[in-house]
PDB file of N, CA and C in Angstrom:
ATOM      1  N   UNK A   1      24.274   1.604 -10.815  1.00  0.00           N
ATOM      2  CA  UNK A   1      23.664   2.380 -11.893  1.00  0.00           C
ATOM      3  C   UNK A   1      22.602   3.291 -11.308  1.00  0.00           C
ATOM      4  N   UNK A   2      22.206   4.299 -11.887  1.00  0.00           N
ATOM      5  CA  UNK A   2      21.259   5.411 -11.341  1.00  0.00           C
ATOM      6  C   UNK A   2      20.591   5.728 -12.513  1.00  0.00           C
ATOM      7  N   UNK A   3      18.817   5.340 -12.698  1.00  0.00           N
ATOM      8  CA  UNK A   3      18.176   5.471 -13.320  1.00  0.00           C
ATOM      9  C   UNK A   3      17.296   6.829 -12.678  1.00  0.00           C
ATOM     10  N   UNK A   4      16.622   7.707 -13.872  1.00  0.00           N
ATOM     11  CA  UNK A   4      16.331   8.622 -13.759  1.00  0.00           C
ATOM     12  C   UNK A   4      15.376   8.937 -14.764  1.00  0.00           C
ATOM     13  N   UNK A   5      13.667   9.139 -14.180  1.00  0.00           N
ATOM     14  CA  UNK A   5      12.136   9.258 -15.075  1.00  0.00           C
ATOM     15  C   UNK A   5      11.731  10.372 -14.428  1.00  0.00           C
ATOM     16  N   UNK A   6      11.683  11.137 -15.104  1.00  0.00           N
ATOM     17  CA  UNK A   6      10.946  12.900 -15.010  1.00  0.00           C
ATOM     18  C   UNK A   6       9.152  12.546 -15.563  1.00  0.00           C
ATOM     19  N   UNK A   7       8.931  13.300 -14.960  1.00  0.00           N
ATOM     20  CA  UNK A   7       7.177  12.943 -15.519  1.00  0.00           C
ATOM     21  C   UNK A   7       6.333  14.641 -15.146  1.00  0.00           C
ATOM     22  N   UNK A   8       5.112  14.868 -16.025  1.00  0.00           N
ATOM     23  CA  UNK A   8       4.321  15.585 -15.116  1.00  0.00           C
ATOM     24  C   UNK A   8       3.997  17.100 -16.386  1.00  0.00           C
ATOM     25  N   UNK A   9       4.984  17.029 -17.162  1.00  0.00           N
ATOM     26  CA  UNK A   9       5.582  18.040 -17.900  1.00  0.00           C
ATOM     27  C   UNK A   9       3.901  18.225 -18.778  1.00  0.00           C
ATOM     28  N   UNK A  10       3.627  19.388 -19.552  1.00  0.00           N
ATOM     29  CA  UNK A  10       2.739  19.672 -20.690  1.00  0.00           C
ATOM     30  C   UNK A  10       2.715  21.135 -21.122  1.00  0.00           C
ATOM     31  N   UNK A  11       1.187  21.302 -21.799  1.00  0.00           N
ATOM     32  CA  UNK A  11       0.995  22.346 -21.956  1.00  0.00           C
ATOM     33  C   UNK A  11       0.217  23.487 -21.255  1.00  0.00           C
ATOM     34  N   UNK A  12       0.939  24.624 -20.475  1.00  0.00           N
ATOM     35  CA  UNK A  12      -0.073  25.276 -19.656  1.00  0.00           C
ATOM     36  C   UNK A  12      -0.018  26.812 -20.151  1.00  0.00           C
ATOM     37  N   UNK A  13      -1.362  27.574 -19.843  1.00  0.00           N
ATOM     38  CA  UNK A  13      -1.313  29.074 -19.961  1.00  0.00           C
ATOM     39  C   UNK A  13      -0.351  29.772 -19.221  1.00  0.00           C
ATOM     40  N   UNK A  14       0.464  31.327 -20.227  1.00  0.00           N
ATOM     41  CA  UNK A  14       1.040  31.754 -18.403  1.00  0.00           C
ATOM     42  C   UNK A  14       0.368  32.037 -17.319  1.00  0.00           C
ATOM     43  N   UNK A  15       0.796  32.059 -16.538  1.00  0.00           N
ATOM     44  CA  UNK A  15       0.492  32.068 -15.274  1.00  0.00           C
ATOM     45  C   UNK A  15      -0.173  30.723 -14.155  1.00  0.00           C
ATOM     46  N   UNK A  16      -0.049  29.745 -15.353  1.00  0.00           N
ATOM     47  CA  UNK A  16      -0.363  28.496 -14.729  1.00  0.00           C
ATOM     48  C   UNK A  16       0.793  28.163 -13.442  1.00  0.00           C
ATOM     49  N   UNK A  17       0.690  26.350 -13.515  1.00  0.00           N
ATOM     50  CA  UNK A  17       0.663  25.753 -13.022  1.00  0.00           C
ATOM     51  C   UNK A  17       1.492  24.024 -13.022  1.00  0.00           C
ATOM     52  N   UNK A  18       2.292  23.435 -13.047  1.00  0.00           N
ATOM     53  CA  UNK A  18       2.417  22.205 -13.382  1.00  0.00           C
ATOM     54  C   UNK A  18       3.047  21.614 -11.949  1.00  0.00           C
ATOM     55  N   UNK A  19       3.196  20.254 -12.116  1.00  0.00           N
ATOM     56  CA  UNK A  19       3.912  19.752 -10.564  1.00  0.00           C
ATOM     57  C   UNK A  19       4.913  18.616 -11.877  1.00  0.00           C
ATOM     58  N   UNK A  20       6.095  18.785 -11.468  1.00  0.00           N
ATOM     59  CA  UNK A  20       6.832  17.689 -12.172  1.00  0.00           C
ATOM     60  C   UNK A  20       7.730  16.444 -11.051  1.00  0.00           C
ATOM     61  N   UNK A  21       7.599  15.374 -11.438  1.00  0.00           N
ATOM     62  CA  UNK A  21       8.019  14.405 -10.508  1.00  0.00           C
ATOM     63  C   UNK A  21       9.405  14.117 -11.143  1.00  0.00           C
ATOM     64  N   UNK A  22       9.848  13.676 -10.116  1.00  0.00           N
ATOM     65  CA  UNK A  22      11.555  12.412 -10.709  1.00  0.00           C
ATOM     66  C   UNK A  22      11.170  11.092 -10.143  1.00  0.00           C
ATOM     67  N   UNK A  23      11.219   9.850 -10.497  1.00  0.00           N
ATOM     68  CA  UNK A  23      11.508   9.270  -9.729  1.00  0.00           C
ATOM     69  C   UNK A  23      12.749   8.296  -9.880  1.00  0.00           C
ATOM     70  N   UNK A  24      13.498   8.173  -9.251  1.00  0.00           N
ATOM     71  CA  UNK A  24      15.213   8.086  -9.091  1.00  0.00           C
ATOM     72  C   UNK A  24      14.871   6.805  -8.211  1.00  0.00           C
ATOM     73  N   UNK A  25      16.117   6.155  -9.186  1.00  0.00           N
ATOM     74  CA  UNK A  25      16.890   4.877  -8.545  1.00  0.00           C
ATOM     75  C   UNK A  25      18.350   4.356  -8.815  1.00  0.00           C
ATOM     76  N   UNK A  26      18.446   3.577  -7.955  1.00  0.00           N
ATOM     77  CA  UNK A  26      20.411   3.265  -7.620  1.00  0.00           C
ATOM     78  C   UNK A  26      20.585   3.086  -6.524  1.00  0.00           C
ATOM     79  N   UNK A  27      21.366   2.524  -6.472  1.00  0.00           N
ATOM     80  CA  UNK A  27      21.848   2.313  -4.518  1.00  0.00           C
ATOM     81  C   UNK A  27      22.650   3.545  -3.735  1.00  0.00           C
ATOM     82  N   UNK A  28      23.022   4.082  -5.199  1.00  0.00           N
ATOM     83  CA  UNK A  28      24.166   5.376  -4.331  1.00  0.00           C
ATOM     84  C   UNK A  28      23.079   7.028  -4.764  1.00  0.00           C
ATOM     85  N   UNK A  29      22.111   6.757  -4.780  1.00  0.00           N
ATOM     86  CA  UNK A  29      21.457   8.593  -5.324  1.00  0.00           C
ATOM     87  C   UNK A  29      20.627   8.971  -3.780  1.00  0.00           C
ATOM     88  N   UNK A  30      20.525   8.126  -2.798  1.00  0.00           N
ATOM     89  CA  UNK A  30      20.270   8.749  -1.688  1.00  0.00           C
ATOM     90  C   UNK A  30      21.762   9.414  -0.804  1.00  0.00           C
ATOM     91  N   UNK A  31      22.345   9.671  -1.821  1.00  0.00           N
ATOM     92  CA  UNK A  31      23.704   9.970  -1.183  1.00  0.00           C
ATOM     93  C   UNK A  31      23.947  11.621  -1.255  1.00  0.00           C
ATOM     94  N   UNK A  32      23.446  11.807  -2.239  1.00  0.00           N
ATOM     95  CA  UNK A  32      23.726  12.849  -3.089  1.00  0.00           C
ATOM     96  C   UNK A  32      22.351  13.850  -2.952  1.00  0.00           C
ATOM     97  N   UNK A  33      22.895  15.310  -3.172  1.00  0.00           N
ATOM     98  CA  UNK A  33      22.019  15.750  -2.998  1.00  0.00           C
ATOM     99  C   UNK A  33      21.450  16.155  -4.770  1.00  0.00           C
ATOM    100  N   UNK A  34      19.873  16.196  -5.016  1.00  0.00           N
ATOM    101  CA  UNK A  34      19.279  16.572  -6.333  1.00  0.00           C
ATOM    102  C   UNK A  34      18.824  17.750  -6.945  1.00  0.00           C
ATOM    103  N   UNK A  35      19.261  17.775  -8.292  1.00  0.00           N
ATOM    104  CA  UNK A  35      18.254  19.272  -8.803  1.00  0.00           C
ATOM    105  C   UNK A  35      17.553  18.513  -9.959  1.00  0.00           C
ATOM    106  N   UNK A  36      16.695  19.767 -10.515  1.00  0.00           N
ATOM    107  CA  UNK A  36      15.955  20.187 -11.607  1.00  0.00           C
ATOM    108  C   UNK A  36      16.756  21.028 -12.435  1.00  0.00           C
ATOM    109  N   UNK A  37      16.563  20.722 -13.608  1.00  0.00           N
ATOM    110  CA  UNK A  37      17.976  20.985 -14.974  1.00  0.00           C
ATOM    111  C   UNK A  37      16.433  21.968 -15.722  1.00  0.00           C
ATOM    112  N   UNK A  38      17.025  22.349 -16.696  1.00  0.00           N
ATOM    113  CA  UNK A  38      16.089  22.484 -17.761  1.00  0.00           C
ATOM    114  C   UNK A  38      16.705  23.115 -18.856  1.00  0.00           C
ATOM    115  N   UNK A  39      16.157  22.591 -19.958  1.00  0.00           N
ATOM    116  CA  UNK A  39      17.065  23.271 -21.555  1.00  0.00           C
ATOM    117  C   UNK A  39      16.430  23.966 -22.334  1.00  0.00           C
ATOM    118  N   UNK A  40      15.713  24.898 -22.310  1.00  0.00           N
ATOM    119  CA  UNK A  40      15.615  25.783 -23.670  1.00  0.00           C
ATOM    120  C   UNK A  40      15.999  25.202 -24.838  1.00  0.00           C
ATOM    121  N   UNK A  41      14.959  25.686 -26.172  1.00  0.00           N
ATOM    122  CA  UNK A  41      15.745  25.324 -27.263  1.00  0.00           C
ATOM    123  C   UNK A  41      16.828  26.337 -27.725  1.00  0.00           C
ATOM    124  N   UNK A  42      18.084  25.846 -28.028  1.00  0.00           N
ATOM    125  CA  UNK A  42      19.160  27.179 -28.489  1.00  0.00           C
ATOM    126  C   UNK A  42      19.942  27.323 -27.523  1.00  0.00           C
ATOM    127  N   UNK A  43      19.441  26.590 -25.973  1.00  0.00           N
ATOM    128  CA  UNK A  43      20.083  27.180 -24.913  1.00  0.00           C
ATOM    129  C   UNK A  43      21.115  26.333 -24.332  1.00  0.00           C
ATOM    130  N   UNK A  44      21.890  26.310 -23.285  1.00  0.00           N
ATOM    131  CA  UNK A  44      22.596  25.460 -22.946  1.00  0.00           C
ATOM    132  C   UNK A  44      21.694  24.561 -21.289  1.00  0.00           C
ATOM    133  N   UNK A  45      22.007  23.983 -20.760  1.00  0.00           N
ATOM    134  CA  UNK A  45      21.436  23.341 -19.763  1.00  0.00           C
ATOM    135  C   UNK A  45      21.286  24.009 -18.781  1.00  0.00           C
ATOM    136  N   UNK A  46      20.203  24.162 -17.911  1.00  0.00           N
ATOM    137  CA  UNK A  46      20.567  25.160 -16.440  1.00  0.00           C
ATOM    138  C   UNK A  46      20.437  24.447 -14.894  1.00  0.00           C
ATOM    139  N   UNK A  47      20.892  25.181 -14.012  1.00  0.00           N
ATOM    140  CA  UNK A  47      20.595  24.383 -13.170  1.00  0.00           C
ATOM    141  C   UNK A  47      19.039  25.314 -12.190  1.00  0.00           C
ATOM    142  N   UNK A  48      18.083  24.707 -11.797  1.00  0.00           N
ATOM    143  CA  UNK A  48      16.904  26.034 -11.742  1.00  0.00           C
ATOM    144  C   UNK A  48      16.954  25.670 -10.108  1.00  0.00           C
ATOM    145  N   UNK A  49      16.621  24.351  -9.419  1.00  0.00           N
ATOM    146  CA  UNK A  49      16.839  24.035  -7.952  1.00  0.00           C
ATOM    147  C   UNK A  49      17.639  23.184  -7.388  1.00  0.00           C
ATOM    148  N   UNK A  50      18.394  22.846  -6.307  1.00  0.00           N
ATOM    149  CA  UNK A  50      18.616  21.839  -5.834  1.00  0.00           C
ATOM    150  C   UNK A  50      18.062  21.464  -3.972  1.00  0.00           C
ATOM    151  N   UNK A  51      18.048  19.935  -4.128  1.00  0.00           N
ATOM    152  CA  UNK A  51      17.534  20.008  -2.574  1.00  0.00           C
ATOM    153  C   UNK A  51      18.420  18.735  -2.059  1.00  0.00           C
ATOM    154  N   UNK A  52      18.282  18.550  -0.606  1.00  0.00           N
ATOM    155  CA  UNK A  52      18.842  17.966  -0.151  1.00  0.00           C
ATOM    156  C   UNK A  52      18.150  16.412   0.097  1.00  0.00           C
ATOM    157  N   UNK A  53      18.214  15.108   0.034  1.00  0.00           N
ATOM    158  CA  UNK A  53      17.189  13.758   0.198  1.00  0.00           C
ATOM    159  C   UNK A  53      16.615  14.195   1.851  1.00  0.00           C
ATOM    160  N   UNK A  54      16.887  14.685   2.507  1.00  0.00           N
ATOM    161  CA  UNK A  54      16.482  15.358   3.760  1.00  0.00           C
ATOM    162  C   UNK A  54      15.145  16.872   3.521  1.00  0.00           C
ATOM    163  N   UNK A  55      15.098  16.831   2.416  1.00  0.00           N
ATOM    164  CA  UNK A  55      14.302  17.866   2.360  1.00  0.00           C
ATOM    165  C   UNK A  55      14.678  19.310   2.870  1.00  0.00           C
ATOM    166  N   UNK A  56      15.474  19.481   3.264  1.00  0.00           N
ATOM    167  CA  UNK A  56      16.342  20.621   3.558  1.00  0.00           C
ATOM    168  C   UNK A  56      17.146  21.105   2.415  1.00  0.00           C
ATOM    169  N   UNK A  57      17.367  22.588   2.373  1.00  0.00           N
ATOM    170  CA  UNK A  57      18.565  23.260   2.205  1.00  0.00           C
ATOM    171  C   UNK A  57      18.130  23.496   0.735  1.00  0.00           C
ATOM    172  N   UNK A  58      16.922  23.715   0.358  1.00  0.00           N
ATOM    173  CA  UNK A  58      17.004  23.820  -1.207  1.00  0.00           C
ATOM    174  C   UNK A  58      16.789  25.097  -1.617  1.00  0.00           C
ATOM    175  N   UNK A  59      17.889  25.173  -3.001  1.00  0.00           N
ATOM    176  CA  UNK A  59      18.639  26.758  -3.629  1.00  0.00           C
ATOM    177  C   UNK A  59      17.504  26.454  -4.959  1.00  0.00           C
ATOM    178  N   UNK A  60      17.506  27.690  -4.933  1.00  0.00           N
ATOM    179  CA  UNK A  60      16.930  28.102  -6.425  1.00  0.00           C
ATOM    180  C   UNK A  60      17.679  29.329  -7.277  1.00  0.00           C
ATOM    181  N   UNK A  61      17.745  28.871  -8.367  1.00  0.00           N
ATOM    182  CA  UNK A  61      18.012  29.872  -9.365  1.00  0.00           C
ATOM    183  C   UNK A  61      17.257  31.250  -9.624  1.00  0.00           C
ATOM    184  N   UNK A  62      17.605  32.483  -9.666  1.00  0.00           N
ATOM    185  CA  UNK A  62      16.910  33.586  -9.749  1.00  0.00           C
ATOM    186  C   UNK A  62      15.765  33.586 -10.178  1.00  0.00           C
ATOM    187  N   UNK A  63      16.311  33.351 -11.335  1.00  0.00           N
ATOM    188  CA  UNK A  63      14.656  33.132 -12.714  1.00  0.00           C
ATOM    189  C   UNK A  63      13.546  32.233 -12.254  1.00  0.00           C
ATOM    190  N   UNK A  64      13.892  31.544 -10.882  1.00  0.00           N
ATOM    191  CA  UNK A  64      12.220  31.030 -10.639  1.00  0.00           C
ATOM    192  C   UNK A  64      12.479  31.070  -9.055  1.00  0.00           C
ATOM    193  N   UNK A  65      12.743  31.814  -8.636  1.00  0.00           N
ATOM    194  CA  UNK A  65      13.185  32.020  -6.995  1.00  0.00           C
ATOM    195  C   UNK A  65      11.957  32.447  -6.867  1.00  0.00           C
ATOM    196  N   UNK A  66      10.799  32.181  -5.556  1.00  0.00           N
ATOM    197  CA  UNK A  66       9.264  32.619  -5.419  1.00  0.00           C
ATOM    198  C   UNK A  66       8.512  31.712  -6.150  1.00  0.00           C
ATOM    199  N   UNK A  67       8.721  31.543  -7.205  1.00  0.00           N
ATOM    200  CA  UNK A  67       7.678  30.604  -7.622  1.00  0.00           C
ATOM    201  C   UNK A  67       7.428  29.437  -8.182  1.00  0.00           C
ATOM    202  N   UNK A  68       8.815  28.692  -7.647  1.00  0.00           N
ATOM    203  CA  UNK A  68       9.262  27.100  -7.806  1.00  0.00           C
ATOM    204  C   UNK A  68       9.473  26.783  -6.683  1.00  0.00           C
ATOM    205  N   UNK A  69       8.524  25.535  -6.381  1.00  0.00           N
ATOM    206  CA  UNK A  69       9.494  24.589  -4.517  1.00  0.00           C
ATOM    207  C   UNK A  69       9.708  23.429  -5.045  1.00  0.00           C
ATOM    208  N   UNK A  70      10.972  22.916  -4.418  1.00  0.00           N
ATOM    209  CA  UNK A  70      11.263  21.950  -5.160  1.00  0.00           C
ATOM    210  C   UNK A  70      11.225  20.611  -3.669  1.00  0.00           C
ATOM    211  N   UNK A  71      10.895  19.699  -3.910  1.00  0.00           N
ATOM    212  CA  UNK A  71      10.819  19.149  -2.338  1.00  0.00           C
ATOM    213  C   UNK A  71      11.039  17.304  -2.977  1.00  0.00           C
ATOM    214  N   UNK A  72      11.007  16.711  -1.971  1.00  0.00           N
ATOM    215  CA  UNK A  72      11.257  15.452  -2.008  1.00  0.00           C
ATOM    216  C   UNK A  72      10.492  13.983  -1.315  1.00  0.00           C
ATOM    217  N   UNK A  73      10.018  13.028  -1.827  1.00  0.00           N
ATOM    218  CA  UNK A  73       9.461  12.148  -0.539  1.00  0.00           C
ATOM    219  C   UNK A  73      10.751  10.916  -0.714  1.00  0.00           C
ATOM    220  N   UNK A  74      11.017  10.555   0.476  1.00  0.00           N
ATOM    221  CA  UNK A  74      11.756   9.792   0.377  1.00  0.00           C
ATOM    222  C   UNK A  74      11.382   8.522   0.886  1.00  0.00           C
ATOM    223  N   UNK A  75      10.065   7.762   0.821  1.00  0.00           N
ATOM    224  CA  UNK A  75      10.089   6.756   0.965  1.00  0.00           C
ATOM    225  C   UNK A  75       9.755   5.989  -0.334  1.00  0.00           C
ATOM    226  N   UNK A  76       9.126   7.307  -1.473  1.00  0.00           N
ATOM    227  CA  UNK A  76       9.044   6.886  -3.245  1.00  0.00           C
ATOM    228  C   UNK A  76      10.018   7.180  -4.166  1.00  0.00           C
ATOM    229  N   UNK A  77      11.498   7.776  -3.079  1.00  0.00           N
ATOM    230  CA  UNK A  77      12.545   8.092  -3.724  1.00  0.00           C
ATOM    231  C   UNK A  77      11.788   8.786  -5.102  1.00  0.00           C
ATOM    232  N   UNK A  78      11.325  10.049  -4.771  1.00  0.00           N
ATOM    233  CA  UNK A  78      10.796  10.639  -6.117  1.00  0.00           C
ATOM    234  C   UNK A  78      11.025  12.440  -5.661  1.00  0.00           C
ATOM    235  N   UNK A  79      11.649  13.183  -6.713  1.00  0.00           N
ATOM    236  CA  UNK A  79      11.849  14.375  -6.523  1.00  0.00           C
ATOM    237  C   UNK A  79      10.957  15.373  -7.602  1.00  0.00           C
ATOM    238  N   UNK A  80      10.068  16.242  -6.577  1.00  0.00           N
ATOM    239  CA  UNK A  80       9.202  17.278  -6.999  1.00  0.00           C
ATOM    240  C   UNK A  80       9.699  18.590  -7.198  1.00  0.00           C
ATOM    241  N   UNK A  81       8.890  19.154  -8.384  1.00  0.00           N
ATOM    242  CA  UNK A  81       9.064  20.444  -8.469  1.00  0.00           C
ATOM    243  C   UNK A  81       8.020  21.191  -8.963  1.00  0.00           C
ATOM    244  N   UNK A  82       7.610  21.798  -8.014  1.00  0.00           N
ATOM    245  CA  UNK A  82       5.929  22.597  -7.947  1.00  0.00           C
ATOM    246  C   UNK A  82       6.161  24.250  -8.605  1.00  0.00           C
ATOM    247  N   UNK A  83       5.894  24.352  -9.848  1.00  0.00           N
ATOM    248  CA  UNK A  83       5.965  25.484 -10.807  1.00  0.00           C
ATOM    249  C   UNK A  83       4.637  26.112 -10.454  1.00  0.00           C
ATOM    250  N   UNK A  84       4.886  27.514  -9.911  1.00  0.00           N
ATOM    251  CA  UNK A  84       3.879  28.617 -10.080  1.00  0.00           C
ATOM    252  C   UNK A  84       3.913  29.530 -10.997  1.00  0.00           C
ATOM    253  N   UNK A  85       2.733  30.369 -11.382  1.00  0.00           N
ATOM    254  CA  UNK A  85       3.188  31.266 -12.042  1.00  0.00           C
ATOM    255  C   UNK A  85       4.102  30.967 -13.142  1.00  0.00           C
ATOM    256  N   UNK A  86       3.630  30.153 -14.404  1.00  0.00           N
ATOM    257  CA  UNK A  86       4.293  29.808 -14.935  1.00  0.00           C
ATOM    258  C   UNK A  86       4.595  31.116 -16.340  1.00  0.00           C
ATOM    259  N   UNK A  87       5.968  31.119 -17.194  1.00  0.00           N
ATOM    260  CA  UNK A  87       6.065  32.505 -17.509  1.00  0.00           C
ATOM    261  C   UNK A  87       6.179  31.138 -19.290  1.00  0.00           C
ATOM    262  N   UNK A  88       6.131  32.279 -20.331  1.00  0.00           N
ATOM    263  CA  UNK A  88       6.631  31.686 -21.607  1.00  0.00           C
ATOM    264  C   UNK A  88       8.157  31.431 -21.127  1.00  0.00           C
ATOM    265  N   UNK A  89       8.907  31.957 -20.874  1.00  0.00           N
ATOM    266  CA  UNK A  89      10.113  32.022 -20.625  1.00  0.00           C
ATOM    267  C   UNK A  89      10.958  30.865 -20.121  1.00  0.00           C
ATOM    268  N   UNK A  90       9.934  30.170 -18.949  1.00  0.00           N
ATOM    269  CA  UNK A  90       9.894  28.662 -18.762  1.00  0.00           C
ATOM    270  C   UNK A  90       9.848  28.031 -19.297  1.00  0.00           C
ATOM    271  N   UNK A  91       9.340  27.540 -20.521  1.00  0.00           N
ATOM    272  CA  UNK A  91       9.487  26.977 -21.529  1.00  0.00           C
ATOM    273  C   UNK A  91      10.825  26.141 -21.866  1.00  0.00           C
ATOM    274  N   UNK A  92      10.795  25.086 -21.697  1.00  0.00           N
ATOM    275  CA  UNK A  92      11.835  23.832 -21.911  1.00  0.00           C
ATOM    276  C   UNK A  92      11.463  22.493 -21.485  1.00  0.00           C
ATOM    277  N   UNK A  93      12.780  21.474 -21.255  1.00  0.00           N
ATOM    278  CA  UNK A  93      12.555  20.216 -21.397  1.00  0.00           C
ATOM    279  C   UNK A  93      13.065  20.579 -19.919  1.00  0.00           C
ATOM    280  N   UNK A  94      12.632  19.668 -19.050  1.00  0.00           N
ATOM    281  CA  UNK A  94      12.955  19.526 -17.460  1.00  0.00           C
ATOM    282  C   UNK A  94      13.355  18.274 -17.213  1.00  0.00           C
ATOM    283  N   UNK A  95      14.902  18.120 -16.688  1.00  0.00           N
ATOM    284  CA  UNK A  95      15.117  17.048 -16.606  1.00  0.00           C
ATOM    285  C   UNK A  95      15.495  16.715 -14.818  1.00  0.00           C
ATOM    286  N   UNK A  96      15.856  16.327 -14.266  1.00  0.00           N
ATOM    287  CA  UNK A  96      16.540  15.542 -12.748  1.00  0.00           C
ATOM    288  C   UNK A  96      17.832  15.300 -12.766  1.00  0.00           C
ATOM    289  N   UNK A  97      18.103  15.273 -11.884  1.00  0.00           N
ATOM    290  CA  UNK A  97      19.500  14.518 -11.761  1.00  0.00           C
ATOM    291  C   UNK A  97      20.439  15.015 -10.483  1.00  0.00           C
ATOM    292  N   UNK A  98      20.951  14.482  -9.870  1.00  0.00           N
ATOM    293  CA  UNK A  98      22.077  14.365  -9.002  1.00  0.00           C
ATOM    294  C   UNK A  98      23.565  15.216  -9.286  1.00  0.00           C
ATOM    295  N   UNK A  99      23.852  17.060  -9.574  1.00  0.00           N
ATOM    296  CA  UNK A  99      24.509  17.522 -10.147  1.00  0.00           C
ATOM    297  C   UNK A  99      26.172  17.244 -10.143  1.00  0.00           C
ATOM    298  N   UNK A 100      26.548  16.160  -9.077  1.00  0.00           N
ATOM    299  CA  UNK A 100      28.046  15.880  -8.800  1.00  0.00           C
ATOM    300  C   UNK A 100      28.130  14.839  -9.345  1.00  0.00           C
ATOM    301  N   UNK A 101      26.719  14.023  -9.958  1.00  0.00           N
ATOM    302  CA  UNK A 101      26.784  12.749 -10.812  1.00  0.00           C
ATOM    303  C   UNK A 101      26.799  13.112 -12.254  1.00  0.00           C
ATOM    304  N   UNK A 102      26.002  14.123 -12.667  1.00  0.00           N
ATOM    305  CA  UNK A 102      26.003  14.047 -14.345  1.00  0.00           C
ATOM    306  C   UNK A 102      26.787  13.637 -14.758  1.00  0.00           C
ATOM    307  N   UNK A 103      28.328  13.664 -15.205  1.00  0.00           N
ATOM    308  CA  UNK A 103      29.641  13.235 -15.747  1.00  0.00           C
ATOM    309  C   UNK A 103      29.152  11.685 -15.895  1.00  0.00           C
ATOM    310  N   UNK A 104      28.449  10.987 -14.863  1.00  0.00           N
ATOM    311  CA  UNK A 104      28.628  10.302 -14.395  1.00  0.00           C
ATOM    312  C   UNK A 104      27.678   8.756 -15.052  1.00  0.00           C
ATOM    313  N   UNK A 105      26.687   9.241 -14.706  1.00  0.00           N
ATOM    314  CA  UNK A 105      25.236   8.536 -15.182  1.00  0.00           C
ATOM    315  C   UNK A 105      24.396   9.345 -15.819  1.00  0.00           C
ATOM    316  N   UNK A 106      24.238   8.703 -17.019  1.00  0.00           N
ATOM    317  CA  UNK A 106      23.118   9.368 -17.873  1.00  0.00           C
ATOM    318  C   UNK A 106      22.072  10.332 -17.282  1.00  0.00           C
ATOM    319  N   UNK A 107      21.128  11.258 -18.422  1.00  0.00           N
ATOM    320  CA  UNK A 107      20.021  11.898 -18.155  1.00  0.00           C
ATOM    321  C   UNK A 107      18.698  11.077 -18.255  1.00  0.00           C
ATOM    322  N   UNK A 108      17.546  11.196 -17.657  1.00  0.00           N
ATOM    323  CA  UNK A 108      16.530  10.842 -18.336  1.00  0.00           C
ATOM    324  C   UNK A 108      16.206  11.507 -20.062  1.00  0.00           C
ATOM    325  N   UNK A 109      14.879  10.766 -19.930  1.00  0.00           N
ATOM    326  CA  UNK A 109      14.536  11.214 -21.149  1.00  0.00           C
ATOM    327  C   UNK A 109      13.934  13.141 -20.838  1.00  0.00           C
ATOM    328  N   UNK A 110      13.921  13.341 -19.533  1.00  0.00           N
ATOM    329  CA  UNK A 110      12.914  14.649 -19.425  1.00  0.00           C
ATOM    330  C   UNK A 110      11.791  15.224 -19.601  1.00  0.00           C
ATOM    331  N   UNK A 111      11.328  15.691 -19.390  1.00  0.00           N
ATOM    332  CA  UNK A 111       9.909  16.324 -19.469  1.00  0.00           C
ATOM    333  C   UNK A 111       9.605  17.581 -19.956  1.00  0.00           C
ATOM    334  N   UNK A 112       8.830  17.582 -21.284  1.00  0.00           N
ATOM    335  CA  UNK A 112       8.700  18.734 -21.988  1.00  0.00           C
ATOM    336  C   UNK A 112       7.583  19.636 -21.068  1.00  0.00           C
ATOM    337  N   UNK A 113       8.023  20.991 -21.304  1.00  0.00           N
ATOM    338  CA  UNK A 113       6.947  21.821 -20.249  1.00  0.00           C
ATOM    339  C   UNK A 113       6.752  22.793 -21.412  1.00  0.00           C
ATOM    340  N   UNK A 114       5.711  23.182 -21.536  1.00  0.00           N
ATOM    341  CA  UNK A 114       5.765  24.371 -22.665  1.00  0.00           C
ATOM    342  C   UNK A 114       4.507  25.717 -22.108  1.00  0.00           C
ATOM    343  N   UNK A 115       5.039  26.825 -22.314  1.00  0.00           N
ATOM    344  CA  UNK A 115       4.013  27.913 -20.965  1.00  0.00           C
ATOM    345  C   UNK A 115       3.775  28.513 -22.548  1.00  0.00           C
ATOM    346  N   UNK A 116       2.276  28.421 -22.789  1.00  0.00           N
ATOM    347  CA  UNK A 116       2.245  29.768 -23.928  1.00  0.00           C
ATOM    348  C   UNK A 116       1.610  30.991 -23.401  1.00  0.00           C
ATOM    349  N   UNK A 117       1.515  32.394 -24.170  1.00  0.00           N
ATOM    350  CA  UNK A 117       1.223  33.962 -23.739  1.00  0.00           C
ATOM    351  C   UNK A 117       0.042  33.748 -23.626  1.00  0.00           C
TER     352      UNK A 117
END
């Protein structure tokens, strides 16, 4: 089983700031490599980063390319994602997960982030 707790999420001005954590468990999620999801209301799910449990190789989505790092510690099996420059536009629920697993094992509950003007 692969459990999955997003944390970190609130309310910030634009141009803020937030750090959001995962912390992930299962015997098989150091296998796999992780992203950061996030849903808009109205919207469908996105995928914004992914990284590798090696800390390598991590893609970002346009819309926050520059001012999202997304990184990992792996001895708290916990996955970060350091939001700069935060826009209204950002605005959603941020969730984790392992993208070749979703089908697979549930979401967390996620983390509401909300950027107001």
């Amino acid at each position: 089983q692969v459990q999955l707790v997003e944390s970190g999420g609130g309310l910030v001005q634009a141009g803020g700031s937030l750090r959001l954590s995962c912390a992930a468990s299962g015997r098989t999620i150091s296998n796999y490599v992780m992203g950061w999801f996030r849903q808009a209301p109205g919207k469908e799910r996105e995928l914004v980063a992914t990284i590798r449990w090696t800390g390598d190789r991590a893609t970002y989505a346009d819309s926050v390319k520059g001012r999202f790092t997304i990184s990992t510690d792996n001895a708290k099996n916990t996955v970060y994602l350091q939001m700069n420059s935060l826009k209204p536009e950002d605005t959603a629920v941020y969730y984790c997960h392992a993208p070749i697993l979703i089908e697979t094992y549930p979401w967390g509950q996620g983390t509401q982030v909300t950027v107001s003007a």
